[in-house]
PDB file of N, CA and C in Angstrom:
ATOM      1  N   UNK A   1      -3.474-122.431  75.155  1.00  0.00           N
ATOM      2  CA  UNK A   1      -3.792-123.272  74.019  1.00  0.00           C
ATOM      3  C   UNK A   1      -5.078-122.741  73.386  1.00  0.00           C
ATOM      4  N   UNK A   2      -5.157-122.177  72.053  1.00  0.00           N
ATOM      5  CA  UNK A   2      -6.234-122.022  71.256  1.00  0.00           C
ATOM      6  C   UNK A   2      -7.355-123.271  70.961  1.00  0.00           C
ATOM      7  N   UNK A   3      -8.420-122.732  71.247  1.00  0.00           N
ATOM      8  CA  UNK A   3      -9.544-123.815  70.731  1.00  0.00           C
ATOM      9  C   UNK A   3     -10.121-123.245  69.206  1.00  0.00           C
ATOM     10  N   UNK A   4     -10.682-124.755  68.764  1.00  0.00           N
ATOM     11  CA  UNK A   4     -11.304-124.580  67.408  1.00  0.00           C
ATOM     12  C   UNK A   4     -12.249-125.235  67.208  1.00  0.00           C
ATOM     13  N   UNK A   5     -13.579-124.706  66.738  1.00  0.00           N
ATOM     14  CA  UNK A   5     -14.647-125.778  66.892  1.00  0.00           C
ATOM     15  C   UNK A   5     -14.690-126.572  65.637  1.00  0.00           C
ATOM     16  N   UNK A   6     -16.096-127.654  65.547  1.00  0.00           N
ATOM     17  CA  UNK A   6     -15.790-128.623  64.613  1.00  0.00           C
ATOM     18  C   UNK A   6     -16.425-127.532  63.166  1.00  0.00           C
ATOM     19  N   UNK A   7     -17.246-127.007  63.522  1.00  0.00           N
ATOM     20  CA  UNK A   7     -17.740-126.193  62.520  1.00  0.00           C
ATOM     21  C   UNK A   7     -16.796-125.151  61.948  1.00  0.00           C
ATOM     22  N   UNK A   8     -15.958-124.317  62.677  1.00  0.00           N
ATOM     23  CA  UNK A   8     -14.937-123.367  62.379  1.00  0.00           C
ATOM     24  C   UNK A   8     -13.824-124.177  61.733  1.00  0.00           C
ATOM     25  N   UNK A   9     -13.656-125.458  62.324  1.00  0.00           N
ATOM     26  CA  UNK A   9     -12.214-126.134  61.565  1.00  0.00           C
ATOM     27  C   UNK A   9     -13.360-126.138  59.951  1.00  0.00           C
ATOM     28  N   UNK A  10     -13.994-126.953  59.639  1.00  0.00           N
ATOM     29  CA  UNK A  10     -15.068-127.215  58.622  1.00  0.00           C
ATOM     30  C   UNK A  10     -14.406-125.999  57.379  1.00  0.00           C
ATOM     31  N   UNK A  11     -14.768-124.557  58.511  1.00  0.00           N
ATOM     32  CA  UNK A  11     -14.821-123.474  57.125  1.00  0.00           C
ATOM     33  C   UNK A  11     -13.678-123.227  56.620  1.00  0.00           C
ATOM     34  N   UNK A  12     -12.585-123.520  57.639  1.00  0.00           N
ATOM     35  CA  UNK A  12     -10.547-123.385  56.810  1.00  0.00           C
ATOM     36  C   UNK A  12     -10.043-124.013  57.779  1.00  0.00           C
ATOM     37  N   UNK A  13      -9.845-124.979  56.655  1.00  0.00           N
ATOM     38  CA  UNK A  13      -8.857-125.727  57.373  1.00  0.00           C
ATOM     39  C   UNK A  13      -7.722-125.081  57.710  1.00  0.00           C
ATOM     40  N   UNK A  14      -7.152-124.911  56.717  1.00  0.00           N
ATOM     41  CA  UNK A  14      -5.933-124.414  56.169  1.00  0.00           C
ATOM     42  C   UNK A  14      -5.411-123.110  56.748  1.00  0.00           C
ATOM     43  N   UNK A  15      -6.134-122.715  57.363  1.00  0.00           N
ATOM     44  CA  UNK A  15      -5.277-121.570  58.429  1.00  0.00           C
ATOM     45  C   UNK A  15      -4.689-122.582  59.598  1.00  0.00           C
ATOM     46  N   UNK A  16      -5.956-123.148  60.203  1.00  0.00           N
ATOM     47  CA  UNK A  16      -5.301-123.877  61.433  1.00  0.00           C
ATOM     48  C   UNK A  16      -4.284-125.172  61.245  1.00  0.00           C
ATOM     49  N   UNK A  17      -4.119-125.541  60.131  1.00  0.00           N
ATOM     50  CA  UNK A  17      -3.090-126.677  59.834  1.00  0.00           C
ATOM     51  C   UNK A  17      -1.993-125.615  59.777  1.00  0.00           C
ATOM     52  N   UNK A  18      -1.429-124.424  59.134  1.00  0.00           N
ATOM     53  CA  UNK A  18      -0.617-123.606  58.864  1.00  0.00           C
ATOM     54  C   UNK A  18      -0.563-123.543  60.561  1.00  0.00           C
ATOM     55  N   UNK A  19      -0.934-123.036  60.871  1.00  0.00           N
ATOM     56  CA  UNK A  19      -0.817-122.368  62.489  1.00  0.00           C
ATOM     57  C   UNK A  19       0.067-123.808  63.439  1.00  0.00           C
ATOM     58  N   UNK A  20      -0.375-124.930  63.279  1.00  0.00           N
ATOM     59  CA  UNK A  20       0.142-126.238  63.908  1.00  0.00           C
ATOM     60  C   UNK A  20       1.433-126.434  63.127  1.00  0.00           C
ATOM     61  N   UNK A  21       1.690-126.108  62.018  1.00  0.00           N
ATOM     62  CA  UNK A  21       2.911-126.473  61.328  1.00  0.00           C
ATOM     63  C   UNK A  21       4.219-125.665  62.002  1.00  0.00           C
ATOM     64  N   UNK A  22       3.551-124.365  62.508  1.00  0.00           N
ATOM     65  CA  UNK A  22       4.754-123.557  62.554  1.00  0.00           C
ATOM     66  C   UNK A  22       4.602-123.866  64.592  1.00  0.00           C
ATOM     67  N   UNK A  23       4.090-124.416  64.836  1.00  0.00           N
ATOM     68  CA  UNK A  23       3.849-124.911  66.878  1.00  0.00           C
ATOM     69  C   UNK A  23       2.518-124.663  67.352  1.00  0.00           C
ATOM     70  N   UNK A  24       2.156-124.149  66.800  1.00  0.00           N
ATOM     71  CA  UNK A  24       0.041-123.910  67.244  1.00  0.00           C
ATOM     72  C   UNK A  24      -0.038-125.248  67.930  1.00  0.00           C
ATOM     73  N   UNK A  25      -0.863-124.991  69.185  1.00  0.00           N
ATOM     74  CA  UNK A  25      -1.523-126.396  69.316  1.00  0.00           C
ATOM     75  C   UNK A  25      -3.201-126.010  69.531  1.00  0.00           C
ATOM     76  N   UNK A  26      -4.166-126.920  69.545  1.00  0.00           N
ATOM     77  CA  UNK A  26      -5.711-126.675  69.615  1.00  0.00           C
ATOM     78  C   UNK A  26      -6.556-127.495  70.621  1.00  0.00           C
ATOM     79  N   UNK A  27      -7.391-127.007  71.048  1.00  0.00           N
ATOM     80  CA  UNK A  27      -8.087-127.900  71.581  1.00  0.00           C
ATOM     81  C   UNK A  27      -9.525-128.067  70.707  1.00  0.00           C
ATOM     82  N   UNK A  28      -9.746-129.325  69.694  1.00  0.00           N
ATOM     83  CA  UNK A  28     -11.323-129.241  69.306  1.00  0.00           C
ATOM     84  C   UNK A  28     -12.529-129.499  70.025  1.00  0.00           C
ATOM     85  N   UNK A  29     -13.170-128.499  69.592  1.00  0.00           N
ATOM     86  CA  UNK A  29     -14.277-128.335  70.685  1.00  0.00           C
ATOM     87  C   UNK A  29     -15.775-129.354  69.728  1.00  0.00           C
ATOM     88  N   UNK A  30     -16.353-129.929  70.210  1.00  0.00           N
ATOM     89  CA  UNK A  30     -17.824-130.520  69.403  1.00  0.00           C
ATOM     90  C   UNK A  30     -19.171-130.104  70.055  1.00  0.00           C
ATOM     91  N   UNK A  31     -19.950-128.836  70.008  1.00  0.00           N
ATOM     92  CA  UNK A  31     -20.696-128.792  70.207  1.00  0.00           C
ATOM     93  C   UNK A  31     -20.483-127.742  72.002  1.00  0.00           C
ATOM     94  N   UNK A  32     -18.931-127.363  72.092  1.00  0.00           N
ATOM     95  CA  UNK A  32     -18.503-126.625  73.417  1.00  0.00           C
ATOM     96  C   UNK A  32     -17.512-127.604  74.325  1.00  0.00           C
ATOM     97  N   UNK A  33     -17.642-128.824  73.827  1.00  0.00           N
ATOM     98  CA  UNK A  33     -17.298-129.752  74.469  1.00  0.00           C
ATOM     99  C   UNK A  33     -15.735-130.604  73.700  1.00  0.00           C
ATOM    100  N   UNK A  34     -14.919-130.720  75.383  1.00  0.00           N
ATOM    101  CA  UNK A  34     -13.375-130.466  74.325  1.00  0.00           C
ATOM    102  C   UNK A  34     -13.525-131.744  73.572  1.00  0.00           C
ATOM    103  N   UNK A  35     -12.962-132.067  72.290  1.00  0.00           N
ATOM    104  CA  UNK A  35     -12.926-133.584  72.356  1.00  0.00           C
ATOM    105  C   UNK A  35     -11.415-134.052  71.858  1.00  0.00           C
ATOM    106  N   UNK A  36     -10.628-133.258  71.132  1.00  0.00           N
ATOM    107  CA  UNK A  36      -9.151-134.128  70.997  1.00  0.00           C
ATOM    108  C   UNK A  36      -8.233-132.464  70.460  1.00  0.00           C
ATOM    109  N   UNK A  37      -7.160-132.878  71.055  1.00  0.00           N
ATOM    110  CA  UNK A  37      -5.830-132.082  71.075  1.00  0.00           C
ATOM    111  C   UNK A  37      -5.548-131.923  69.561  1.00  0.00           C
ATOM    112  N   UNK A  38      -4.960-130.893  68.899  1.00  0.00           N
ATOM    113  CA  UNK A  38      -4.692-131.078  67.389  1.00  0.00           C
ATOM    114  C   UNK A  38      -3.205-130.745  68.055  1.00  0.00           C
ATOM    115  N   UNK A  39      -1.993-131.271  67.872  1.00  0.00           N
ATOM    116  CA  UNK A  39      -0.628-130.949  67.819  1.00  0.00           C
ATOM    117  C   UNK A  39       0.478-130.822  66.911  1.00  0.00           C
ATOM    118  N   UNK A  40       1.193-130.269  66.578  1.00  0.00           N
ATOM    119  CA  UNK A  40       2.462-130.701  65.839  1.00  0.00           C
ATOM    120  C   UNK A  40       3.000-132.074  65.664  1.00  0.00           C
ATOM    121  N   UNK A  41       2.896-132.547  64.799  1.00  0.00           N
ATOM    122  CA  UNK A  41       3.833-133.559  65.123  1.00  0.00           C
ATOM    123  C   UNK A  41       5.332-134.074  65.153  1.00  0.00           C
ATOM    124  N   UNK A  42       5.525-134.611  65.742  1.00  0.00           N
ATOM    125  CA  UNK A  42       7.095-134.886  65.950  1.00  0.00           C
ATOM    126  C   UNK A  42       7.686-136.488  65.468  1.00  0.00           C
ATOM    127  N   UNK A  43       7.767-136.900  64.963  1.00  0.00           N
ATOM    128  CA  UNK A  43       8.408-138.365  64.567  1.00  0.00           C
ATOM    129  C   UNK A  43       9.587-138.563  65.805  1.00  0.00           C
ATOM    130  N   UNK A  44       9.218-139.801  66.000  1.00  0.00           N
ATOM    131  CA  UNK A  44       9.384-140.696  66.992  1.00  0.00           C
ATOM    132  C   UNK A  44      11.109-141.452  66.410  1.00  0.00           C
ATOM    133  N   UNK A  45      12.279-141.279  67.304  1.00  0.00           N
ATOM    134  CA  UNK A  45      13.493-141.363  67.373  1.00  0.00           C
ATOM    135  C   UNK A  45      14.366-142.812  67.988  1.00  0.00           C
ATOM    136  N   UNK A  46      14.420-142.819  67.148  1.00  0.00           N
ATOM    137  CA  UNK A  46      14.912-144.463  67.264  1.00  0.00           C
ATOM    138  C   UNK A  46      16.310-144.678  67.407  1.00  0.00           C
ATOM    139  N   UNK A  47      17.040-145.402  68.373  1.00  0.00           N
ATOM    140  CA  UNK A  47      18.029-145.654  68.086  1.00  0.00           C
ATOM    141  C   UNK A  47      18.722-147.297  68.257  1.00  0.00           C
ATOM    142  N   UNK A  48      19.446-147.567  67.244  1.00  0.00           N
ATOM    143  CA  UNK A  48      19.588-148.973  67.712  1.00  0.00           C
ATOM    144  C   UNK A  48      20.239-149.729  68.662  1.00  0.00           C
ATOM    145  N   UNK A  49      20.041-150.865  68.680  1.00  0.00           N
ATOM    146  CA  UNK A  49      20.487-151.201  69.635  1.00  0.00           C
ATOM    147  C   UNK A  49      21.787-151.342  70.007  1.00  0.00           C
ATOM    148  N   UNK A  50      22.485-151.255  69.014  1.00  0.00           N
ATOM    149  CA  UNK A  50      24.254-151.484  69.199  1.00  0.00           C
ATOM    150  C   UNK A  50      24.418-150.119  69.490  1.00  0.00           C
ATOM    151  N   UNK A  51      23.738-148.963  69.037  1.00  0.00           N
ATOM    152  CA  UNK A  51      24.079-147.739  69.639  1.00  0.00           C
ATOM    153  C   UNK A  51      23.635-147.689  71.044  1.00  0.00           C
ATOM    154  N   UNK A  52      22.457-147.935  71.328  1.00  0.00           N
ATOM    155  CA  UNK A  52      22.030-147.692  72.700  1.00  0.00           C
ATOM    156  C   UNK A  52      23.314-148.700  73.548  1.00  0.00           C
ATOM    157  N   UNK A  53      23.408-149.999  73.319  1.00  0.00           N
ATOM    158  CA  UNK A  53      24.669-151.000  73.864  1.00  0.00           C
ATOM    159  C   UNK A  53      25.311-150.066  74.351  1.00  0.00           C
ATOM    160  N   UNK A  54      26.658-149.250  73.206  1.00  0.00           N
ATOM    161  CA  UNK A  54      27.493-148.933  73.726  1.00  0.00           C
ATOM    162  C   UNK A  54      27.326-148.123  74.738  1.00  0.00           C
ATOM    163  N   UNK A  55      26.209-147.066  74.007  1.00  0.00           N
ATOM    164  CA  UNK A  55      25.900-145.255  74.996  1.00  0.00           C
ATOM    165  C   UNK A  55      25.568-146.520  76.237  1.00  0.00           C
ATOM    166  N   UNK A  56      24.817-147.308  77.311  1.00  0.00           N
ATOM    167  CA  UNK A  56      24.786-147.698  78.356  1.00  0.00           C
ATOM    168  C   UNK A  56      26.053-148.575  78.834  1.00  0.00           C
ATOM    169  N   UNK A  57      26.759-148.843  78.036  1.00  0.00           N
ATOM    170  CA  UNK A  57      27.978-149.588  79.037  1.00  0.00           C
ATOM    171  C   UNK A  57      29.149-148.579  79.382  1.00  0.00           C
ATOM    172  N   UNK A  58      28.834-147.609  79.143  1.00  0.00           N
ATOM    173  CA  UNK A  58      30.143-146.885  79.951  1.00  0.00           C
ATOM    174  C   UNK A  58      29.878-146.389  80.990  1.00  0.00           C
ATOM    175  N   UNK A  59      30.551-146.568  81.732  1.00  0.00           N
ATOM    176  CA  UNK A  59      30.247-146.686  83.162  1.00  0.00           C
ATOM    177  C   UNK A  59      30.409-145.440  83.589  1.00  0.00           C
ATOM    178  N   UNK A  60      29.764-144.655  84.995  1.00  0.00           N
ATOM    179  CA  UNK A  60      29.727-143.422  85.333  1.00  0.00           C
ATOM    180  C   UNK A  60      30.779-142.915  85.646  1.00  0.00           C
ATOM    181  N   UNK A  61      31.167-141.919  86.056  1.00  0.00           N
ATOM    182  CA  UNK A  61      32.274-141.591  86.310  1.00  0.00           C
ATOM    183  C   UNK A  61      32.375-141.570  88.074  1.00  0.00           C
ATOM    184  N   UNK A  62      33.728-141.544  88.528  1.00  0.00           N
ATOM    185  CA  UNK A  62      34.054-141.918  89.810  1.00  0.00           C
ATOM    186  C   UNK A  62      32.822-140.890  90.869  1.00  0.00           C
ATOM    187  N   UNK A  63      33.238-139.609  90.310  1.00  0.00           N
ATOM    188  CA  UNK A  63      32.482-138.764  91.234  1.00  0.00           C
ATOM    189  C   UNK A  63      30.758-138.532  91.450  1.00  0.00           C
ATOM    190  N   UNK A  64      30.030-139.022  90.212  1.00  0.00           N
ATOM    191  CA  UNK A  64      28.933-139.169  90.549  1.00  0.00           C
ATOM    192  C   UNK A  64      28.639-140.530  91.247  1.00  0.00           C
ATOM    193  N   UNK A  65      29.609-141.307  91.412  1.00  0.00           N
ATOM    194  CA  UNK A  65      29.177-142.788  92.215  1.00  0.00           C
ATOM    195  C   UNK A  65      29.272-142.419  93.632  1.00  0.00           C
ATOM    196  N   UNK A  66      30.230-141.353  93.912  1.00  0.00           N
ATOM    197  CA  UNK A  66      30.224-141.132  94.890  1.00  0.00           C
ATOM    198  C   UNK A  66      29.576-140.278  95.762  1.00  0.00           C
ATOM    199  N   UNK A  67      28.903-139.318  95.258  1.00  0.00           N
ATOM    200  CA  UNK A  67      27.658-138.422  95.116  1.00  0.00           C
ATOM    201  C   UNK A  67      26.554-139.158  95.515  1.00  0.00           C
ATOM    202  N   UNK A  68      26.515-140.360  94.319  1.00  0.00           N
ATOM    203  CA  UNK A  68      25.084-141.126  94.718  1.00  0.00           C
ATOM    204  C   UNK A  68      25.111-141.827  96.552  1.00  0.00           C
ATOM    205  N   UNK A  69      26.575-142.043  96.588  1.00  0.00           N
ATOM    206  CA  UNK A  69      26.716-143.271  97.389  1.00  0.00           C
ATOM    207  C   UNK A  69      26.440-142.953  98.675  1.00  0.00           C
ATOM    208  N   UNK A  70      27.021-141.361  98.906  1.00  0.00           N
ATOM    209  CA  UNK A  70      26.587-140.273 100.234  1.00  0.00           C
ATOM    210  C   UNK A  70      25.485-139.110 100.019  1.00  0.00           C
ATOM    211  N   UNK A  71      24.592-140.021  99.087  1.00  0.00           N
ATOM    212  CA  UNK A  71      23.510-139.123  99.108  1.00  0.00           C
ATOM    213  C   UNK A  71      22.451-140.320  99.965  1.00  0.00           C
ATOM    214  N   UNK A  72      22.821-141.500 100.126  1.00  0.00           N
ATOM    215  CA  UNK A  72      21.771-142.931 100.051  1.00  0.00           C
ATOM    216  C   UNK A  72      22.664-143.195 101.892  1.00  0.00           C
ATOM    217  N   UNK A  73      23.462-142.498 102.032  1.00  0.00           N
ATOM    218  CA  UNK A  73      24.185-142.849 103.737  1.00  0.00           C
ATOM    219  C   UNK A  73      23.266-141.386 104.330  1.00  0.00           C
ATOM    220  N   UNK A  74      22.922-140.739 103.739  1.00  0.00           N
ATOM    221  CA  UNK A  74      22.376-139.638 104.326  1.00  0.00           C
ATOM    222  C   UNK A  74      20.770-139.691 104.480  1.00  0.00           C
ATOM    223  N   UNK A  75      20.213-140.516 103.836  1.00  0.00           N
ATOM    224  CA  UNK A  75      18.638-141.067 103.973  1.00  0.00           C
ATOM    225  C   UNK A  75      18.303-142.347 104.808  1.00  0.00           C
ATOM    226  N   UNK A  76      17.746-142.026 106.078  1.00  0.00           N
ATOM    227  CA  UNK A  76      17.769-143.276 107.034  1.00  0.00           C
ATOM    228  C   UNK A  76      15.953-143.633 106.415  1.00  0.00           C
ATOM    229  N   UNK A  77      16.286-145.441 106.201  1.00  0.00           N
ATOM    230  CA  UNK A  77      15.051-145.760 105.351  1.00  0.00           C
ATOM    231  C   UNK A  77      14.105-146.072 106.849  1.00  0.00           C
ATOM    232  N   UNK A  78      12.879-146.561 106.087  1.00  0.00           N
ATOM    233  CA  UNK A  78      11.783-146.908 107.012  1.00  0.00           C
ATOM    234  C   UNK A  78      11.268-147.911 106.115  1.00  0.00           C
ATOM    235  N   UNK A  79      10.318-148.422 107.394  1.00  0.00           N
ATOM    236  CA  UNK A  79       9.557-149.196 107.099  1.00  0.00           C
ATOM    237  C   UNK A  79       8.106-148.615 106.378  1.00  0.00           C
ATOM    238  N   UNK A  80       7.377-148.569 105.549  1.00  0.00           N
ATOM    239  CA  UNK A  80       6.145-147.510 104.929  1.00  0.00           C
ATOM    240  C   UNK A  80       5.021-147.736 105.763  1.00  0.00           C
ATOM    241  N   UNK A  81       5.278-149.405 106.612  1.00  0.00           N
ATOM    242  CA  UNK A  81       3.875-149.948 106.954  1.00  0.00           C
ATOM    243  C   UNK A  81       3.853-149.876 108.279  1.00  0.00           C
ATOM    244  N   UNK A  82       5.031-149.681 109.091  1.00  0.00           N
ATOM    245  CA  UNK A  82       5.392-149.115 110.444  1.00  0.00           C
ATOM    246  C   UNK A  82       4.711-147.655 110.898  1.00  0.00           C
ATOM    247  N   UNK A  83       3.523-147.867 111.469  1.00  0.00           N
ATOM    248  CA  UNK A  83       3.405-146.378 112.344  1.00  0.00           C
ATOM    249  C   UNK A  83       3.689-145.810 113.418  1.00  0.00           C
ATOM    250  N   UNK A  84       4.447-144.351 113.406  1.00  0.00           N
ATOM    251  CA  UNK A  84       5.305-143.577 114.179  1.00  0.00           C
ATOM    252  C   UNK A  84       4.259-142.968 114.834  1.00  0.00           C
TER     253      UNK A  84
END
């Protein structure tokens, strides 16, 4: 990760915004000292709820239930607070 100080961002911006647009990320420095991440940004993905509804009610398929089911017969539990 490239650093940029507060004085160097000051003299162009505009290289290091170009540089973050295309995936650059920065660390700003104040005085040597890091103080905040500059990143790309990404917009935040929403989906609704009648979509999310359906995508979670279909149920897994036979063979990963059964995968899970003899993966959990194969782990003998404990107690955490029991010492061996």
């Amino acid at each position: 990760m490239k650093t940029i100080s507060v004085g160097r961002l000051r003299q162009n911006p505009t290289e290091m915004i170009h540089q973050v647009r295309v995936g650059a990320e920065y660390v700003l420095t104040d005085r040597g000292v890091p103080t905040a991440r500059i990143v790309p940004y990404v917009a935040e993905r929403w989906v609704n709820a009648s979509d999310a509804r359906a995508l979670l009610s279909v149920p897994a398929g036979s063979a990963w239930v059964d995968e899970l089911h003899q993966s959990r017969l194969a782990q003998t539990p404990r107690d955490p607070w029991v010492q061996r």
